[in-house]
Protein backbone atom coordinates (compact mmCIF):
# COMPACT_ATOMS: atom_id res chain seq x y z
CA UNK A 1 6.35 -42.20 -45.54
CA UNK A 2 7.45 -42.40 -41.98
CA UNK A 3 6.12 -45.47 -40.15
CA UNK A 4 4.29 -44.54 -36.76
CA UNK A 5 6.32 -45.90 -34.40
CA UNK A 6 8.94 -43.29 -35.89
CA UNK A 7 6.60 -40.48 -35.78
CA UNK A 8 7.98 -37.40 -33.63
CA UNK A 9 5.01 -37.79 -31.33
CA UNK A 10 6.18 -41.26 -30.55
CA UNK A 11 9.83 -40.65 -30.36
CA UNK A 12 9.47 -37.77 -27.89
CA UNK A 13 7.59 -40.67 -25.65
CA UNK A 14 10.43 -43.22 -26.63
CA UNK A 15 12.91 -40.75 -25.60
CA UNK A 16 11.73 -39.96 -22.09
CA UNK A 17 11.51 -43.15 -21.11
CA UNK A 18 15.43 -43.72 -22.83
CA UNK A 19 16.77 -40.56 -21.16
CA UNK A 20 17.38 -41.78 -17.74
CA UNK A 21 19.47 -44.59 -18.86
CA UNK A 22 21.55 -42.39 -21.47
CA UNK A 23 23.92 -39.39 -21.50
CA UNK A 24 22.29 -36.01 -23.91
CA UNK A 25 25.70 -36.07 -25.94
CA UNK A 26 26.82 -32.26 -26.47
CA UNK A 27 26.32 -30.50 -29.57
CA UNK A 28 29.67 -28.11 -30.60
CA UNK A 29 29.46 -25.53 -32.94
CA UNK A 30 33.36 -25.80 -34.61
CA UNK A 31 35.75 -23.09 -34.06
CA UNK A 32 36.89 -20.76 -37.02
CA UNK A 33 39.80 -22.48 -38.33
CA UNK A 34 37.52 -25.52 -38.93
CA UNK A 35 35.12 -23.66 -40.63
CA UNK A 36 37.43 -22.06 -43.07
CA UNK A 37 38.58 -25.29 -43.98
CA UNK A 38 35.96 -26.66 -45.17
CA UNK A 39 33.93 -23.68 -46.07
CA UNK A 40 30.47 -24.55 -43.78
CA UNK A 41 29.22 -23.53 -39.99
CA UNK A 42 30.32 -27.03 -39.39
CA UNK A 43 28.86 -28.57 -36.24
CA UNK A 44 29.69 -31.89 -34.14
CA UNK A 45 27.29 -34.44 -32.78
CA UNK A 46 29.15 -36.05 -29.77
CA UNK A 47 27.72 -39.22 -29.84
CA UNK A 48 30.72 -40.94 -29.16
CA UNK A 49 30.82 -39.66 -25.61
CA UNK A 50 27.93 -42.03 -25.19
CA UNK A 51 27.29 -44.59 -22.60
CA UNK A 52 29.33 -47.98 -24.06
CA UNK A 53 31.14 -45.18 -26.78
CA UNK A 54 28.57 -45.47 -29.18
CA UNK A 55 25.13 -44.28 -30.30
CA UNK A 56 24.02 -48.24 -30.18
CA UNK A 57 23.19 -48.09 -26.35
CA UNK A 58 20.26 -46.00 -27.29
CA UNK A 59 18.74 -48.78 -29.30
CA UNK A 60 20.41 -51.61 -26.86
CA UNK A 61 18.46 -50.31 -24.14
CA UNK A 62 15.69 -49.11 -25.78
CA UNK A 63 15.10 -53.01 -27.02
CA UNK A 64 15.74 -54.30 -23.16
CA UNK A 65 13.27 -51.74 -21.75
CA UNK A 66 10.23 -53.21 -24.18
CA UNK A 67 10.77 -56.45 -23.06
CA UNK A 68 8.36 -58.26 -20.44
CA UNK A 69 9.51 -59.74 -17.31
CA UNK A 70 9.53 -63.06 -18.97
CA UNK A 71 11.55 -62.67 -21.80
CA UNK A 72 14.07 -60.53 -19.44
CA UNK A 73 14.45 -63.80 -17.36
CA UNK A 74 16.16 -65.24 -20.66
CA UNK A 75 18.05 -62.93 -21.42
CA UNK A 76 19.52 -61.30 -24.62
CA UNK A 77 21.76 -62.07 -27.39
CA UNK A 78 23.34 -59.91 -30.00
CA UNK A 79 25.99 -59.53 -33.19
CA UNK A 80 28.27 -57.32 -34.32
CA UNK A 81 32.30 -56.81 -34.67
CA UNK A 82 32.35 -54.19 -31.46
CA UNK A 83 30.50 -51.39 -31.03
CA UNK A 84 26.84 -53.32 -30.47
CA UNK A 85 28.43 -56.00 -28.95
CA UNK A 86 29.39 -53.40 -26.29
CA UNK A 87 26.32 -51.74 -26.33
CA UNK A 88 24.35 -55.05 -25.95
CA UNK A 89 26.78 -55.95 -23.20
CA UNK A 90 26.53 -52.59 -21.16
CA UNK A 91 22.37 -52.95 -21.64
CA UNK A 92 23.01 -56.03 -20.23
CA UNK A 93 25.10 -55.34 -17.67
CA UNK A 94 22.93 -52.39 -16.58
CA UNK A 95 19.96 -54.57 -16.28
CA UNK A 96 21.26 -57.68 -14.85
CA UNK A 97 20.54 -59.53 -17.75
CA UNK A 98 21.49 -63.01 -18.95
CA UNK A 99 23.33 -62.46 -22.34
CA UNK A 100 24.66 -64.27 -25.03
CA UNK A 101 26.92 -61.82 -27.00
CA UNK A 102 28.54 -63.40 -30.54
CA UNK A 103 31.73 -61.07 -31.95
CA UNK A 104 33.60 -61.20 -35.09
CA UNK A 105 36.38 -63.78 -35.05
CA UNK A 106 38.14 -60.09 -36.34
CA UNK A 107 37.08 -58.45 -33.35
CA UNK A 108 39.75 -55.83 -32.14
CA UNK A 109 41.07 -57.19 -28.92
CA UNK A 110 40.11 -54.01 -27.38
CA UNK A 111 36.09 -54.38 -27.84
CA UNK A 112 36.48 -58.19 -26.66
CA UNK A 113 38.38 -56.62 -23.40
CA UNK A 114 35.38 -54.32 -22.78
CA UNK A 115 32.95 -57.27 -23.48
CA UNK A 116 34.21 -58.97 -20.95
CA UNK A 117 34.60 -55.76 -18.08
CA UNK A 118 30.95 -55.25 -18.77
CA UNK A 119 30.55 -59.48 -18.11
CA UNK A 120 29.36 -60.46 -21.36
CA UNK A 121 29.16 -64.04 -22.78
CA UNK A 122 30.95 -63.80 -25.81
CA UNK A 123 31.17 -66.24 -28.68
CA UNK A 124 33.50 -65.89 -31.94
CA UNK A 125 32.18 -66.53 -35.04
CA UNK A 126 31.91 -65.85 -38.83
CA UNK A 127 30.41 -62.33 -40.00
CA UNK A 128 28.36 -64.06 -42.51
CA UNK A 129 27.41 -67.03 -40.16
CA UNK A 130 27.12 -64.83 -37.50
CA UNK A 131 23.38 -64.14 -37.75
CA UNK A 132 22.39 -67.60 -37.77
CA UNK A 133 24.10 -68.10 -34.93
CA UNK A 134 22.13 -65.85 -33.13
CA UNK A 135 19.24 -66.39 -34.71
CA UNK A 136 19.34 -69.91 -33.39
CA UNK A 137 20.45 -69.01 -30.18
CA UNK A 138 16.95 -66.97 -30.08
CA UNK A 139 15.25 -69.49 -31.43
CA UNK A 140 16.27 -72.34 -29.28
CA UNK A 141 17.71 -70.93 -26.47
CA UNK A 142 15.15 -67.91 -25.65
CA UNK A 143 17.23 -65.15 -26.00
CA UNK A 144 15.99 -62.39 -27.54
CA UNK A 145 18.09 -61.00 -29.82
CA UNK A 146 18.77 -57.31 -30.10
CA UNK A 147 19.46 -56.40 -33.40
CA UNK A 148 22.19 -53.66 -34.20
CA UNK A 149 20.43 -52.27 -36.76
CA UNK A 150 17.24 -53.29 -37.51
CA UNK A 151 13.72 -53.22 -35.88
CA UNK A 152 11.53 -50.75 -34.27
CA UNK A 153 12.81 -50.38 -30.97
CA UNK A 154 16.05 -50.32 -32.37
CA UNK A 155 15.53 -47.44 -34.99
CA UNK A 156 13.31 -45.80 -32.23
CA UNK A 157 16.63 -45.52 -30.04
CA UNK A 158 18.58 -44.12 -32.66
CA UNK A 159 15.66 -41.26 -33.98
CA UNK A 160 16.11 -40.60 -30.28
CA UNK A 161 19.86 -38.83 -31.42
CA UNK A 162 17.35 -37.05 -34.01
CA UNK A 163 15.44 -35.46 -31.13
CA UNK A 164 18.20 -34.58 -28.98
CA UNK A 165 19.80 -33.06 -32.10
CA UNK A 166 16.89 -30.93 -32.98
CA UNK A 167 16.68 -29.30 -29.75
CA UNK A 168 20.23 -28.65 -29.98
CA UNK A 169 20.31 -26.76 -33.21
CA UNK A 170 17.63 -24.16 -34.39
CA UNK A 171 18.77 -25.03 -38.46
CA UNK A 172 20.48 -27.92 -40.10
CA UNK A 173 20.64 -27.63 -43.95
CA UNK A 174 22.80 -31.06 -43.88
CA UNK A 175 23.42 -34.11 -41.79
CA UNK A 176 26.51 -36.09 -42.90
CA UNK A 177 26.25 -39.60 -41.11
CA UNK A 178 28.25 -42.47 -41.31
CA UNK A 179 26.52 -45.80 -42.59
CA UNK A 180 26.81 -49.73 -41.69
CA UNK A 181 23.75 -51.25 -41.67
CA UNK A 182 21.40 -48.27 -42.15
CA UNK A 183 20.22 -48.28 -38.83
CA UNK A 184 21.54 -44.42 -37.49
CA UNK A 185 21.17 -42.93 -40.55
CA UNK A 186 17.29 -44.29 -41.26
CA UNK A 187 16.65 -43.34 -37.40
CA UNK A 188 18.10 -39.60 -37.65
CA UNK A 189 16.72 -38.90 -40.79
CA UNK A 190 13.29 -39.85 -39.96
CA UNK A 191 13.22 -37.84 -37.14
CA UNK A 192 15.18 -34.85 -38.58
CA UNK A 193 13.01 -34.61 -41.72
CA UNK A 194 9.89 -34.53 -40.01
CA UNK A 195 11.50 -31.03 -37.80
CA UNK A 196 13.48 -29.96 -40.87
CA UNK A 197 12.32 -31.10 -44.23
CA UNK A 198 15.24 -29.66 -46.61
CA UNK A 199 17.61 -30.94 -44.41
CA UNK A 200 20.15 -33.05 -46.87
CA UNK A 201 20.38 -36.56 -45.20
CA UNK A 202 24.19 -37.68 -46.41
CA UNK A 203 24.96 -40.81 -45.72
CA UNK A 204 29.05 -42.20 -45.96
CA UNK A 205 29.78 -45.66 -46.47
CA UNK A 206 33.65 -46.81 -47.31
CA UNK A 207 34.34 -48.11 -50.49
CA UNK A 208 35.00 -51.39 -49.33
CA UNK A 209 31.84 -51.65 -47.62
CA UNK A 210 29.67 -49.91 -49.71
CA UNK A 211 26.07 -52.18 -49.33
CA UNK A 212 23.74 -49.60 -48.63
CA UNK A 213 24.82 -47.84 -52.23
CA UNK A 214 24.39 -50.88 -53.74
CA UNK A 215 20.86 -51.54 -52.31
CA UNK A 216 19.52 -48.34 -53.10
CA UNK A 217 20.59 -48.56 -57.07
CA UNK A 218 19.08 -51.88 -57.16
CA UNK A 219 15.85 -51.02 -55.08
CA UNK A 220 16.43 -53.77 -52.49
CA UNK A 221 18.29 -55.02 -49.44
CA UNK A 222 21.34 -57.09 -50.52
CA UNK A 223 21.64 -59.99 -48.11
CA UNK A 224 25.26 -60.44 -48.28
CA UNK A 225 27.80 -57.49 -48.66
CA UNK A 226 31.72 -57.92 -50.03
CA UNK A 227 33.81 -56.43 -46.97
CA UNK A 228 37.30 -54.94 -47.40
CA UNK A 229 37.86 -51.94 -44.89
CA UNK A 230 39.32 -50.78 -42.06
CA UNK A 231 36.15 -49.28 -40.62
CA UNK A 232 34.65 -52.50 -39.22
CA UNK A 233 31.96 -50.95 -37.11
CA UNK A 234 30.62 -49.77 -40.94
CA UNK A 235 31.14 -53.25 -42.17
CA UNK A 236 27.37 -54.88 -42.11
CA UNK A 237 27.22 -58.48 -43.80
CA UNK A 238 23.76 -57.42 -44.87
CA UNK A 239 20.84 -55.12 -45.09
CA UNK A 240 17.48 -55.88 -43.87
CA UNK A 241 14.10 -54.56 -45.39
CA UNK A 242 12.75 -52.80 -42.75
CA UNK A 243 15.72 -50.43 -42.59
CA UNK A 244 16.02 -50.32 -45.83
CA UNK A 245 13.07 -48.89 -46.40
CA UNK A 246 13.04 -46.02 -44.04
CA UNK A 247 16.76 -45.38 -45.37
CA UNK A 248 14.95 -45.39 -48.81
CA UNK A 249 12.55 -42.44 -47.65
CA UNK A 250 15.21 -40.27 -46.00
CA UNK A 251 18.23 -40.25 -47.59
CA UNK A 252 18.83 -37.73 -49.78
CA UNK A 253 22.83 -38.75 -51.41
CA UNK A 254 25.18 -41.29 -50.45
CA UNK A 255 28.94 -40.87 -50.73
CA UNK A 256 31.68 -43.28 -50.23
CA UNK A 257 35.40 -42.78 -48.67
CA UNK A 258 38.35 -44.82 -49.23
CA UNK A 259 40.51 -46.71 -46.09
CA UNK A 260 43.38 -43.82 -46.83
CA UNK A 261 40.54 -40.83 -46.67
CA UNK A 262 39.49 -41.92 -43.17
CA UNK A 263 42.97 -42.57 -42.12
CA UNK A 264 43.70 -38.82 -42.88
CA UNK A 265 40.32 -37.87 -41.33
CA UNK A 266 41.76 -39.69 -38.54
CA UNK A 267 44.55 -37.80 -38.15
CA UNK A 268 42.78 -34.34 -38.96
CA UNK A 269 40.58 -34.90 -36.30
CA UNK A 270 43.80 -35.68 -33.48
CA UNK A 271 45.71 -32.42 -35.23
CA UNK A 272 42.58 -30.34 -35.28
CA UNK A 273 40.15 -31.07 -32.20
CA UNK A 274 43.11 -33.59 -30.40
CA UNK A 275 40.46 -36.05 -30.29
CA UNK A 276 41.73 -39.74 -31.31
CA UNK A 277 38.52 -41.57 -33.02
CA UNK A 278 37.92 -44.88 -34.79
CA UNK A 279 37.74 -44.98 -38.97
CA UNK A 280 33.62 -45.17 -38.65
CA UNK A 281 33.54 -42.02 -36.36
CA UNK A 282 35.23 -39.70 -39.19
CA UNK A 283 33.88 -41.31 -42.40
CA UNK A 284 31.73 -37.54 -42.04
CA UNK A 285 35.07 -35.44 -41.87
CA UNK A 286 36.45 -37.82 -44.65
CA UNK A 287 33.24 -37.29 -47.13
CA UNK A 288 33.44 -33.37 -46.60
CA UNK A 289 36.71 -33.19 -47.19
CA UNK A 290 36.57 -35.24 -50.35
CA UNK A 291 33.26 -34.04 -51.71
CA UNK A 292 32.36 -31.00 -50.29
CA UNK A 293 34.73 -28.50 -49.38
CA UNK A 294 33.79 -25.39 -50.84
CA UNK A 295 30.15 -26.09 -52.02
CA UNK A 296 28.56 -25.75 -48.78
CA UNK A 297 29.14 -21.99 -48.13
CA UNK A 298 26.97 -20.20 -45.34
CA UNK A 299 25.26 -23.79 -44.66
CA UNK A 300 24.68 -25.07 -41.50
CA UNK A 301 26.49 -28.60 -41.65
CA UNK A 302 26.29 -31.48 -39.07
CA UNK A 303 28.53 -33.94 -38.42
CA UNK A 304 27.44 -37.19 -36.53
CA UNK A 305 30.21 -38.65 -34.73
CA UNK A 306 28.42 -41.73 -33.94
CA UNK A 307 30.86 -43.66 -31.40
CA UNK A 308 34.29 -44.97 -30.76
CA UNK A 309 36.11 -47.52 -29.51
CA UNK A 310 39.23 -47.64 -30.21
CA UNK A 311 43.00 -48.35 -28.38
CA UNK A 312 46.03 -46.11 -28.72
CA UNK A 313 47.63 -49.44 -30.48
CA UNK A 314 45.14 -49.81 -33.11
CA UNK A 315 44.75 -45.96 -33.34
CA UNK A 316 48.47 -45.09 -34.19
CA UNK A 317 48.76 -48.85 -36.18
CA UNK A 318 46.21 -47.11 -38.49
CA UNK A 319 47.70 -43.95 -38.38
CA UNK A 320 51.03 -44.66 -39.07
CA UNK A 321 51.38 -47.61 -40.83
């Protein structure tokens, strides 16, 4: 069951009030050689060509534009090890915004640096403190806290990329989408399955990160994940019901991908398309080329490459090391 504020009806509404405020990512049909490869009519979402480099600015934004005046006098305050921080810090930014943005003490020096060119407020903490921290900030200090991926408004913003990517494509017989928190992949499927019902909603989590597999074989959110990976935008402490639950209706399989996997996808990706992406942005090329090659012949296949931010440094000390 798709919850009404997810409805298409309501998204389309959602999504004209977003679209001034965010770039319609392009939609590439891949090139022969790809194709062969893996043995699909592969297709790229190019999310990470979004505003902030990431598909979280939609759901940033989309939180900052359902707040009254009041609540926009105090400001904002957000979580995450770099990608929502950013997002939450361009939303900010845009808006003229108070903020109160809490990062990772592991945060790649990179994100922090475009924190703080988009004049965030950052604090370091603990991932698994880190959202009492900003609960408390929102509780004491009026902030309203944007969550990365949880909430209506945010899962409105990212069934948003649903819509644009069902006007972009006349048939998708599967969606592979990389997974954190559950937020993208509960906002794309519940829009996509409502256009497309056989679609195949596949999410990809890495091994070491794996808490939305886990939840769904026990039935319920687990509120604190084990973290060991390299792809710390996928790396959510937690999962939270609300999510959850969508995730629950509109995922059809979930796969996981090892550090090395994405580290090849990695470098596939630079060889291939000469496009230099995060481990999170090609957990997708990683699952289909450990899973699927070969079993989705004459299928169209979508890849959502949901953001990146990443420096040649950390890129190459991936890569290479």
């Amino acid at each position: 069951m798709i919850p009404d504020e997810l409805r298409q009806e309501t998204i389309k509404i959602v999504y004209s009030k977003l679209f001034p405020h965010i770039k319609k990512t392009p939609l590439i049909k891949s090139w022969p050689l790809i194709n062969d490869i893996f043995d699909t009519n592969l297709f790229f979402k190019m999310e990470f060509l979004q505003h902030a480099g990431t598909f979280k600015a939609r759901g940033a934004i989309n939180n900052v534009l359902n707040l009254d005046e009041e609540k926009k006098q105090k400001g904002i305050t957000a979580v995450s090890a770099g990608n929502h921080a950013i997002a939450a810090s361009y939303a900010s930014n845009k808006f003229g915004l108070k903020n109160k943005i809490f990062m990772y003490n592991s945060a790649n020096q990179f994100r922090v640096n475009k924190c703080k060119e988009l004049k965030a407020n950052l604090y370091f903490t603990d991932p698994h403190s880190a959202f009492k921290d900003v609960l408390k900030a929102s509780s004491e200090e009026g902030y309203s806290f944007i969550h990365p991926f949880d909430g209506a408004f945010t899962m409105q913003g990212t069934a948003t990329l649903g819509f644009e990517i069902c006007n972009q494509m006349q048939n998708i017989d599967n969606i592979i989408i990389s997974v954190g928190g559950g937020g993208l992949i509960g906002g794309i499927g519940s829009f996509v399955k409502q256009k497309f019902p056989k679609c195949k909603i596949i999410g990809v989590e890495p091994e070491g990160a794996k808490g939305l597999t886990d939840s769904l074989k026990t039935n319920k959110p687990i509120e604190q994940v084990l973290i060991n990976s390299i792809a710390d935008s996928l790396s959510a402490p937690l999962h939270m019901p609300y999510s959850f639950s969508i995730c629950q209706n509109v995922i059809d399989q979930m796969i996981t991908v090892t550090d090395n996997e994405m580290i090849e996808a990695m470098l596939f990706m630079y060889d291939k398309c000469k496009l230099m992406l995060e481990p999170a942005c090609v957990a997708g090329v990683a699952a289909l080329q450990r899973y699927f090659k070969g079993k989705l012949k004459n299928q169209d296949t979508l890849i959502v490459l949901c953001g990146s931010n990443i420096d040649i440094k950390s890129w190459n000390d991936l890569v290479f090391n």
